[in-house]
C-alpha atoms as a PDB file:
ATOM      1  CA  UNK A   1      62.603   0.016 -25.186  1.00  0.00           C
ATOM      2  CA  UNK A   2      59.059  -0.401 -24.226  1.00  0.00           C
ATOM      3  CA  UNK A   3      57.625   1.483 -21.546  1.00  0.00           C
ATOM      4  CA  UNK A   4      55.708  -0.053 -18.526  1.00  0.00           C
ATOM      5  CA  UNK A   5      52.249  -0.753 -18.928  1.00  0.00           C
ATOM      6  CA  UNK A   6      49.542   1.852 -17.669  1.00  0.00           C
ATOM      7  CA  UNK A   7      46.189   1.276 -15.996  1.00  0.00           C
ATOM      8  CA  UNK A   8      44.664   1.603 -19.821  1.00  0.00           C
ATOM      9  CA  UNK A   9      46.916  -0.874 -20.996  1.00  0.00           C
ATOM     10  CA  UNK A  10      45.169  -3.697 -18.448  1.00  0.00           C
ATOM     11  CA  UNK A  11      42.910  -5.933 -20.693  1.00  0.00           C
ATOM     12  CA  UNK A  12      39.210  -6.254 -19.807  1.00  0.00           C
ATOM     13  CA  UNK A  13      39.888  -9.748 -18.543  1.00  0.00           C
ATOM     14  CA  UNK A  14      41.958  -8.252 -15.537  1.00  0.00           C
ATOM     15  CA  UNK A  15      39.704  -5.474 -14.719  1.00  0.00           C
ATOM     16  CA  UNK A  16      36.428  -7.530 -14.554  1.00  0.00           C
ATOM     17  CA  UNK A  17      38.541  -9.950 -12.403  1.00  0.00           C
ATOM     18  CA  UNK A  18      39.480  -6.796  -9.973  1.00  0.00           C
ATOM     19  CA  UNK A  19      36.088  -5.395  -9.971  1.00  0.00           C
ATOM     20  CA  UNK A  20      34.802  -8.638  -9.310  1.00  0.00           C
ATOM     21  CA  UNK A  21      36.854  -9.460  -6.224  1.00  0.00           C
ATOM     22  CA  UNK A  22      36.439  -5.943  -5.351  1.00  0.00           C
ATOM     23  CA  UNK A  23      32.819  -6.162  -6.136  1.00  0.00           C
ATOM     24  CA  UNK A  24      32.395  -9.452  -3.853  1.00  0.00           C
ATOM     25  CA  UNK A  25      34.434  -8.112  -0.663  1.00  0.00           C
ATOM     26  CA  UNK A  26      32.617  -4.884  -0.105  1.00  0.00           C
ATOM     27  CA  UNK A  27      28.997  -6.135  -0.866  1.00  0.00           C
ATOM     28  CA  UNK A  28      29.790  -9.040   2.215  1.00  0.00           C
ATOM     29  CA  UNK A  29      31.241  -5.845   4.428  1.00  0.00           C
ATOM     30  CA  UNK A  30      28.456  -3.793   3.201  1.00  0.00           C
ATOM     31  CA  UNK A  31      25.757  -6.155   3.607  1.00  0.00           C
ATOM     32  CA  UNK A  32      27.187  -6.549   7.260  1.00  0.00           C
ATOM     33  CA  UNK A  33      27.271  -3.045   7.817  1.00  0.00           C
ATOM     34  CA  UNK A  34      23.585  -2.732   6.515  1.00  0.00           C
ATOM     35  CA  UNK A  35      23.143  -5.447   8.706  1.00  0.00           C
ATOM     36  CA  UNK A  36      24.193  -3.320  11.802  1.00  0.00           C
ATOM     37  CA  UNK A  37      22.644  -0.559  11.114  1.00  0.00           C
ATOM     38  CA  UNK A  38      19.355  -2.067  10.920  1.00  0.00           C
ATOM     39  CA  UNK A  39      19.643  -3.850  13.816  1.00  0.00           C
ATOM     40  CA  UNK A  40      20.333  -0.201  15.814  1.00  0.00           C
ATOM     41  CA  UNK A  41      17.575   1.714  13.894  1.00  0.00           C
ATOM     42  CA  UNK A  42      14.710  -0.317  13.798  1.00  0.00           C
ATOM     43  CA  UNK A  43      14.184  -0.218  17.942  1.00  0.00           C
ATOM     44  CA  UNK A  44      13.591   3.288  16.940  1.00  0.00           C
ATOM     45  CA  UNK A  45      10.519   2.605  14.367  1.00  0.00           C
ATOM     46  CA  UNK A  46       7.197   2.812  15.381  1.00  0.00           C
ATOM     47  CA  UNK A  47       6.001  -1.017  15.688  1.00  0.00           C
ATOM     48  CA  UNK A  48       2.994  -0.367  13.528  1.00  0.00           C
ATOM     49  CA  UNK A  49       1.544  -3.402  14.825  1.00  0.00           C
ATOM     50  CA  UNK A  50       3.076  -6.060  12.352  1.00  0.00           C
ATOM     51  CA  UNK A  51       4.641  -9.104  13.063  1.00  0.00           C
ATOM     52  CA  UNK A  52       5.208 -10.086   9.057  1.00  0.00           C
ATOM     53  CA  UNK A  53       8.375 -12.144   8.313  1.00  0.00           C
ATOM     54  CA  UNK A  54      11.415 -10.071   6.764  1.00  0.00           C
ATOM     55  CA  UNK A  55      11.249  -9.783   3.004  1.00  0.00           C
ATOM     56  CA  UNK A  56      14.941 -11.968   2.966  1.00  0.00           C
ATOM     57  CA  UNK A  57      12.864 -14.665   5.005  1.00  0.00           C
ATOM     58  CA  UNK A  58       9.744 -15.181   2.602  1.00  0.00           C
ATOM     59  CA  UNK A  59      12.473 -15.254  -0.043  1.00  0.00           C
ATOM     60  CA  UNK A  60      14.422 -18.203   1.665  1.00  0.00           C
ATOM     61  CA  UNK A  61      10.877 -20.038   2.612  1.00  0.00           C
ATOM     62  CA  UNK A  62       9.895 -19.886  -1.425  1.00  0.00           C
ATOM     63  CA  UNK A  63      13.587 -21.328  -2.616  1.00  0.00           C
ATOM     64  CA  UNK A  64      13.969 -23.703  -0.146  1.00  0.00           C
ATOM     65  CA  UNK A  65      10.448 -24.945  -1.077  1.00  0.00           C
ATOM     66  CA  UNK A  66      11.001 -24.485  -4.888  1.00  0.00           C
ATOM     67  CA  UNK A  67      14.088 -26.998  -4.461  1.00  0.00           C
ATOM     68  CA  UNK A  68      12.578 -29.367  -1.858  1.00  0.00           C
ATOM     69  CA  UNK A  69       9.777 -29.178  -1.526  1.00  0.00           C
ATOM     70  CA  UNK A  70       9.122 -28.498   2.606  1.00  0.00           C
ATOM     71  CA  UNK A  71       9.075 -25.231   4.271  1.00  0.00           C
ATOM     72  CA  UNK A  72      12.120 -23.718   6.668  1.00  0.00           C
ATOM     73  CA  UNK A  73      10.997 -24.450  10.022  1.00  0.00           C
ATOM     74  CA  UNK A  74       9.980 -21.160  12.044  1.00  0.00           C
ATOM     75  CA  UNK A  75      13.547 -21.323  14.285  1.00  0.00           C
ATOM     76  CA  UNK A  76      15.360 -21.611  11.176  1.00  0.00           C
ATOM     77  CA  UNK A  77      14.088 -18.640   9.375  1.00  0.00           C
ATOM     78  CA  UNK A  78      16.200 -16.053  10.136  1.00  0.00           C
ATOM     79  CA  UNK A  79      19.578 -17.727   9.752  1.00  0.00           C
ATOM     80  CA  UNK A  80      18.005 -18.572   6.178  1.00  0.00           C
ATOM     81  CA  UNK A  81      16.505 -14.533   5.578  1.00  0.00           C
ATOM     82  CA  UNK A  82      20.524 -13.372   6.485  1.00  0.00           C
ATOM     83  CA  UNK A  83      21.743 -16.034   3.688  1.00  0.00           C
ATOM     84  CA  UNK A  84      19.694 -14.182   1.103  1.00  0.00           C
ATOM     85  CA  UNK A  85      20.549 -11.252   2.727  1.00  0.00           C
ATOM     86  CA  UNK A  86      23.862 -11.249   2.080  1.00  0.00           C
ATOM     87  CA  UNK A  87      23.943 -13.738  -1.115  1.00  0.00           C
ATOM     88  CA  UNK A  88      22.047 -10.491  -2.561  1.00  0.00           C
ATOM     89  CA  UNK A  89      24.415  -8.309  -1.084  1.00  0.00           C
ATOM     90  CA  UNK A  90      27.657 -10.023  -2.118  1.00  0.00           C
ATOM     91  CA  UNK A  91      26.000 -10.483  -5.859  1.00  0.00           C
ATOM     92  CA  UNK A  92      24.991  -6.458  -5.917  1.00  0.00           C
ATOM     93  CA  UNK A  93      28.459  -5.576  -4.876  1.00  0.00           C
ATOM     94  CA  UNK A  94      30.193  -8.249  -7.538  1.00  0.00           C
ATOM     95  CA  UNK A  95      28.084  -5.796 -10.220  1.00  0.00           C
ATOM     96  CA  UNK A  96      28.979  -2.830  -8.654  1.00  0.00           C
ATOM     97  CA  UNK A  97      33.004  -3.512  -8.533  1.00  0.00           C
ATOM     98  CA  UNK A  98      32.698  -4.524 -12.532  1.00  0.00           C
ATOM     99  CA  UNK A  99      30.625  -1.965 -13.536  1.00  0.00           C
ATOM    100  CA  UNK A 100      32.848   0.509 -11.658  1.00  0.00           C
ATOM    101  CA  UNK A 101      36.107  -0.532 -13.544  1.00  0.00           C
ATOM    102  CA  UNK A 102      34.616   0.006 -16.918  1.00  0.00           C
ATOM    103  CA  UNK A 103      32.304   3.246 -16.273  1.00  0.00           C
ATOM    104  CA  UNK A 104      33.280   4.936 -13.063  1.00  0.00           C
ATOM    105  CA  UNK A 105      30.168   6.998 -13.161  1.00  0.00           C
ATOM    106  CA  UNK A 106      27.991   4.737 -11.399  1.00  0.00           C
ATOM    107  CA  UNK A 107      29.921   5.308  -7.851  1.00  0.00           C
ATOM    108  CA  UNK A 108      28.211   9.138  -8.342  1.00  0.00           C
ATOM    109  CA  UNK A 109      28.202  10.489  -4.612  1.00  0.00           C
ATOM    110  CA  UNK A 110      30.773   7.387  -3.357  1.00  0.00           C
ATOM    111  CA  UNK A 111      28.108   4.742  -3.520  1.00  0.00           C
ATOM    112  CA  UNK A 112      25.061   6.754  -2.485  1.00  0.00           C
ATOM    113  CA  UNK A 113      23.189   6.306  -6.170  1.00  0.00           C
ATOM    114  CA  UNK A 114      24.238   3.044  -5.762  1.00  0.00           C
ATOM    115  CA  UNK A 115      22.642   2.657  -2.228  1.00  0.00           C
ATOM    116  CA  UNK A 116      19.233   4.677  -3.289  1.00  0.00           C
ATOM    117  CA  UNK A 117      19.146   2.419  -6.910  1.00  0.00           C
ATOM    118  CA  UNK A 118      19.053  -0.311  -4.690  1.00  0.00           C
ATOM    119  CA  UNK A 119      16.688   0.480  -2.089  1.00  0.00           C
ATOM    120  CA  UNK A 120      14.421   1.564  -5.418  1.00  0.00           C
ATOM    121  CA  UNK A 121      14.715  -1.344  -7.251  1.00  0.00           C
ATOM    122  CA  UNK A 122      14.666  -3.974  -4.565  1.00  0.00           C
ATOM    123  CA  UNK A 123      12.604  -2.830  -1.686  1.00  0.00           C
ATOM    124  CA  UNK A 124      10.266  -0.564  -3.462  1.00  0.00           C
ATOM    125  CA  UNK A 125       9.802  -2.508  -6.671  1.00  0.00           C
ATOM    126  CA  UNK A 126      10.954  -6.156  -6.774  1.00  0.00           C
ATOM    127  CA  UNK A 127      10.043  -7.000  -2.985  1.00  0.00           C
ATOM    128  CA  UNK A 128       6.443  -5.784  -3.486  1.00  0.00           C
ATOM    129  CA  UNK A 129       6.344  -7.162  -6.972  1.00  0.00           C
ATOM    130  CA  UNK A 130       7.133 -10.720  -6.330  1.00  0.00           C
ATOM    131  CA  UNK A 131       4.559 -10.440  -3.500  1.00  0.00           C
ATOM    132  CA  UNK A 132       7.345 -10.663  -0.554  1.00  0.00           C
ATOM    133  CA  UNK A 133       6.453  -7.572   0.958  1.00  0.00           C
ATOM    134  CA  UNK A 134       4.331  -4.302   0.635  1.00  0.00           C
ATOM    135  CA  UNK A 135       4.294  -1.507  -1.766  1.00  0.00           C
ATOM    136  CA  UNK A 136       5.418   1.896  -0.866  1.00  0.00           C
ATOM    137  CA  UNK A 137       2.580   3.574  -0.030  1.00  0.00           C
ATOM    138  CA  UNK A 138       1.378   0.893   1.816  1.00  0.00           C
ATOM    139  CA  UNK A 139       4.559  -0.085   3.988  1.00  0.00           C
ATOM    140  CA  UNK A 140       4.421   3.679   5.613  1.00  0.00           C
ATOM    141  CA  UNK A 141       6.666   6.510   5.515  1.00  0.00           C
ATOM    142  CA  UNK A 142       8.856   5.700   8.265  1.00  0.00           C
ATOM    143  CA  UNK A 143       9.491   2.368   6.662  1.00  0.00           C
ATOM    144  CA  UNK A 144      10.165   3.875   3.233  1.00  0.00           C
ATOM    145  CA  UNK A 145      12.816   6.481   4.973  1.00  0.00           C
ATOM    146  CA  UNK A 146      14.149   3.144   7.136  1.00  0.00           C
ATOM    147  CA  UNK A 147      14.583   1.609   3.761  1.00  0.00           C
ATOM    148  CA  UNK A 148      16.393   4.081   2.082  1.00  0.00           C
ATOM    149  CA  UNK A 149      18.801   4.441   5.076  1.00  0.00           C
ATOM    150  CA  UNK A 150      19.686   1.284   5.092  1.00  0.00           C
ATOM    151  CA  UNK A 151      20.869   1.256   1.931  1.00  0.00           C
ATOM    152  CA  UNK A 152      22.489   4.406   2.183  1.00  0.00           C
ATOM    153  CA  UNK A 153      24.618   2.568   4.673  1.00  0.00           C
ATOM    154  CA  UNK A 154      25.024   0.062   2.118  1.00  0.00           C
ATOM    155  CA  UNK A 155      26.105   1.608  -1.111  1.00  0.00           C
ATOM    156  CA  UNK A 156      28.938   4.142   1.079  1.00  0.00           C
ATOM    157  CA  UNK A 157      29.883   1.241   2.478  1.00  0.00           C
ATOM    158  CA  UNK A 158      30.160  -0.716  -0.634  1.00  0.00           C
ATOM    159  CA  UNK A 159      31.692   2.479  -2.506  1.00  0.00           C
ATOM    160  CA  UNK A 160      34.789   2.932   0.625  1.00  0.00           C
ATOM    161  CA  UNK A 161      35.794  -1.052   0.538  1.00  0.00           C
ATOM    162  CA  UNK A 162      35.501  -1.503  -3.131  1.00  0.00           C
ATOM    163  CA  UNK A 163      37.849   1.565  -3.727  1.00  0.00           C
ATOM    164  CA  UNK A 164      40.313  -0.143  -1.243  1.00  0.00           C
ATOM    165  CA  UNK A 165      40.528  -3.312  -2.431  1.00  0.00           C
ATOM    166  CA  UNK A 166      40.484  -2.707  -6.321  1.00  0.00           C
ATOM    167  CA  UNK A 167      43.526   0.182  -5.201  1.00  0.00           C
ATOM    168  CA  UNK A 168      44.899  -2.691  -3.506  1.00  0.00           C
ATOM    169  CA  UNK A 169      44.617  -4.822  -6.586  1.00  0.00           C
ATOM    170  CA  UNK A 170      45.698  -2.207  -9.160  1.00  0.00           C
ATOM    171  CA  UNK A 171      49.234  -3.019 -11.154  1.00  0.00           C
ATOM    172  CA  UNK A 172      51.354   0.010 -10.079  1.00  0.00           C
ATOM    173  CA  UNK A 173      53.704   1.661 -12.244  1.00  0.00           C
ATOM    174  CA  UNK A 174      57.427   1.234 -11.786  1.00  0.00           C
ATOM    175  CA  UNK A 175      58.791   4.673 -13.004  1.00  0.00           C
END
């Protein structure tokens, strides 16, 4: 008689499936979260005296012009920055959940690597490499620490609803 399948019997199909839904669900709660958070903390930041659109904004502006041609108009610009807030948040998580299933590793401190290898790479690299916002050492310490809170929120977030979900998801055995 064979015995009931175990988690390492589940084919890679199934698990990228899991750690994709998985993935998907807690970048949207985590992106909202993120969301929230910024929206208590940055009252608290000194104003520094600039008015310059949100990174997610510019973003929106140069797709929206890249695909046809006219610019979002000023009232529509931050509905647009939280689409590409949370399109990027949603497709970070949907990497996260697979790469979770298949090297567990990379949810080190439940999410926070994940949360400070985001901030790195996309608010202290890309956004100031693709010209959408400053660098580091320009943008100001208390941005830098704002940044890296944020996405602190983010990846613990993203690390507590993934686990959830792909549990949720996650053939049990019959014994």
């Amino acid at each position: 008689m064979a015995s009931p399948p175990t988690k390492t019997d589940e084919s890679n199909a199934a698990k990228i499936a899991r750690g994709l839904v998985a993935g998907v669900i807690a970048g949207a709660v985590a992106s909202f979260a993120m969301d929230r958070f910024q929206a208590a903390a940055s009252p608290l930041l000194p104003s520094g005296g600039s008015n310059s659109e949100p990174a997610t904004e510019k973003a929106a502006n140069v797709i929206t012009t890249g695909i046809t041609g006219y610019a979002i108009p000023d009232a529509d610009k931050p509905l647009a920055g939280q689409a590409v807030h949370y399109a990027v948040g949603i497709a970070l998580g949907a990497a996260y959940g697979i790469a979770a299933e298949f090297r567990p590793s990379v949810t080190l401190g439940f999410g926070t690597a994940f949360g400070l290898g985001t901030a790195t790479i996309l608010d202290e690299a890309a956004v100031p490499a693709t010209g959408l916002g400053s660098p580091p050492w320009e943008a100001g310490i208390a941005s830098n620490l704002y940044s890296y809170a944020s996405h602190l929120v983010f990846g613990g977030v993203s690390e507590i609803v993934r686990q959830q979900v792909a549990g949720t998801l996650t053939p049990q055995q019959v014994g």
